[in-house]
Protein backbone atom coordinates (compact mmCIF):
# COMPACT_ATOMS: atom_id res chain seq x y z
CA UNK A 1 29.77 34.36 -26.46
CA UNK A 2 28.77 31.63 -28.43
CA UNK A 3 30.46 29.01 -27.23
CA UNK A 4 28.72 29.77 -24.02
CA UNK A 5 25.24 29.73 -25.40
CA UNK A 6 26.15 25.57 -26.88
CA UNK A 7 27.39 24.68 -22.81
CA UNK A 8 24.21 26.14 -21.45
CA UNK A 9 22.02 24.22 -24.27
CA UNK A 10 23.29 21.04 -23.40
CA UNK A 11 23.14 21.35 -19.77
CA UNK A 12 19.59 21.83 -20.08
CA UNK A 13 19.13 19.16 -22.82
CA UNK A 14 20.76 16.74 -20.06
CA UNK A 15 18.83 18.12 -17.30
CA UNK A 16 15.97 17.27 -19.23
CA UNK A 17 16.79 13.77 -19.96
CA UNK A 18 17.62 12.96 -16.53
CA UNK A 19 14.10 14.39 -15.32
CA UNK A 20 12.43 12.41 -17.88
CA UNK A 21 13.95 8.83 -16.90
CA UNK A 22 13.40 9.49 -13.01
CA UNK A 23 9.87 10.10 -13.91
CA UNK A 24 9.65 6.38 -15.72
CA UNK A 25 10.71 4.84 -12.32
CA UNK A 26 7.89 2.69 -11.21
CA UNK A 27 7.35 1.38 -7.76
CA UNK A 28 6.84 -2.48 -7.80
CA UNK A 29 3.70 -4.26 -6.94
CA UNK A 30 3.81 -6.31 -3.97
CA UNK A 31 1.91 -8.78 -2.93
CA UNK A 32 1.68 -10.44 0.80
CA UNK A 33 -0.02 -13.63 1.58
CA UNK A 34 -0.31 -15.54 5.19
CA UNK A 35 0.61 -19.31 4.74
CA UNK A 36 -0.51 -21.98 7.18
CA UNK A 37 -2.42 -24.79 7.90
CA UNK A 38 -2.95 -25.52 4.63
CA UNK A 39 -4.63 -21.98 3.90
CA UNK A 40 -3.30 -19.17 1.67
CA UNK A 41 -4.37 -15.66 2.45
CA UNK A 42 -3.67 -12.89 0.80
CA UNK A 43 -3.61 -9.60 2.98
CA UNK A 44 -5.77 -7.57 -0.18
CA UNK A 45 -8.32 -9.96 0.52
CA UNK A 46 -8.17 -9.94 4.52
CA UNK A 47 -8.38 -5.90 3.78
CA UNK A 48 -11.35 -6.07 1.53
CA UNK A 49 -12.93 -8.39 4.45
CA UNK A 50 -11.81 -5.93 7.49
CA UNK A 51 -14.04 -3.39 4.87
CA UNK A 52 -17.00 -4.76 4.67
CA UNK A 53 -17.18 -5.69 8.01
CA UNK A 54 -16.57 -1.97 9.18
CA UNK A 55 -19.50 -1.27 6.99
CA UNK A 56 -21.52 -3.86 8.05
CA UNK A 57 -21.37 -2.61 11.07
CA UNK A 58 -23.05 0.66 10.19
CA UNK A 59 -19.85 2.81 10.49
CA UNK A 60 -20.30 4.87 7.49
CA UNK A 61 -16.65 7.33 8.48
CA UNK A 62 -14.50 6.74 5.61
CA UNK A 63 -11.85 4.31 6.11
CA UNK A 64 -8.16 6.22 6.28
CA UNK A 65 -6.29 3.70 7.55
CA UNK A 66 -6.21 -0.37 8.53
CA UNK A 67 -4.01 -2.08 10.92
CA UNK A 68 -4.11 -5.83 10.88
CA UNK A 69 -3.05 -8.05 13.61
CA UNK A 70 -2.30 -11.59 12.11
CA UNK A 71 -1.62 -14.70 14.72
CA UNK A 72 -1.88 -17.56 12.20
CA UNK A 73 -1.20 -19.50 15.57
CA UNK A 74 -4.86 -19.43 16.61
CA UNK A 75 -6.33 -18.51 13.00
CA UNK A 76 -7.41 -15.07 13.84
CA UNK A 77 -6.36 -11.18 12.43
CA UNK A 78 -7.20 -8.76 14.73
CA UNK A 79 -7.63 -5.13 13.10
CA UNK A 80 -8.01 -1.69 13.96
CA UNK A 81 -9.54 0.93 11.61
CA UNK A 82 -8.86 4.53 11.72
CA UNK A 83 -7.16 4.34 15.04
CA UNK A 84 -10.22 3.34 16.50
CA UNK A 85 -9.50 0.14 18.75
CA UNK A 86 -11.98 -2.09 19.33
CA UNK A 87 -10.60 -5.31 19.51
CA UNK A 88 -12.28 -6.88 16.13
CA UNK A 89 -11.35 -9.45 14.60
CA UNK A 90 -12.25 -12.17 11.79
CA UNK A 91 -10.90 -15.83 10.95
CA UNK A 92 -8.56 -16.94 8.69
């Protein structure tokens, strides 16, 4: 019986280790930006824009989620917030 007590410790010693290194895997940051005409814009800024717009606005709903439209073509993003569209839209 003893020899079957060591095979069970190790199993769970390895079990162990392999839940602790899938637990250190880290998603990687990413980070978008629009290039044209001379411009860079980066889409964390164009979301932090879209935000204080909404609020400007007076909406004071909390914003769940942001769709952006870009068409670097004619300089514009359209966007859409919380499913809501409303044709908006702001320069590049």
């Amino acid at each position: 019986m003893a020899g079957v007590k060591k095979t069970t410790e190790k199993t769970e010693t390895k079990a162990k280790t392999t839940r602790t290194r899938t637990a250190k895997v880290k998603e990687p940051t990413v980070t978008v930006e629009f290039q044209f005409q001379g411009k860079n814009t980066a889409v964390k800024d164009l979301v932090e824009t879209i935000k204080a717009a909404y609020k400007a606005e007076g909406n004071e709903d909390a914003i769940e989620t942001v769709a952006l439209y870009v068409q670097p073509g004619n300089g514009v993003v359209y966007y859409v917030v919380n499913g809501k569209s409303e044709g908006k839209c702001i320069a590049l």
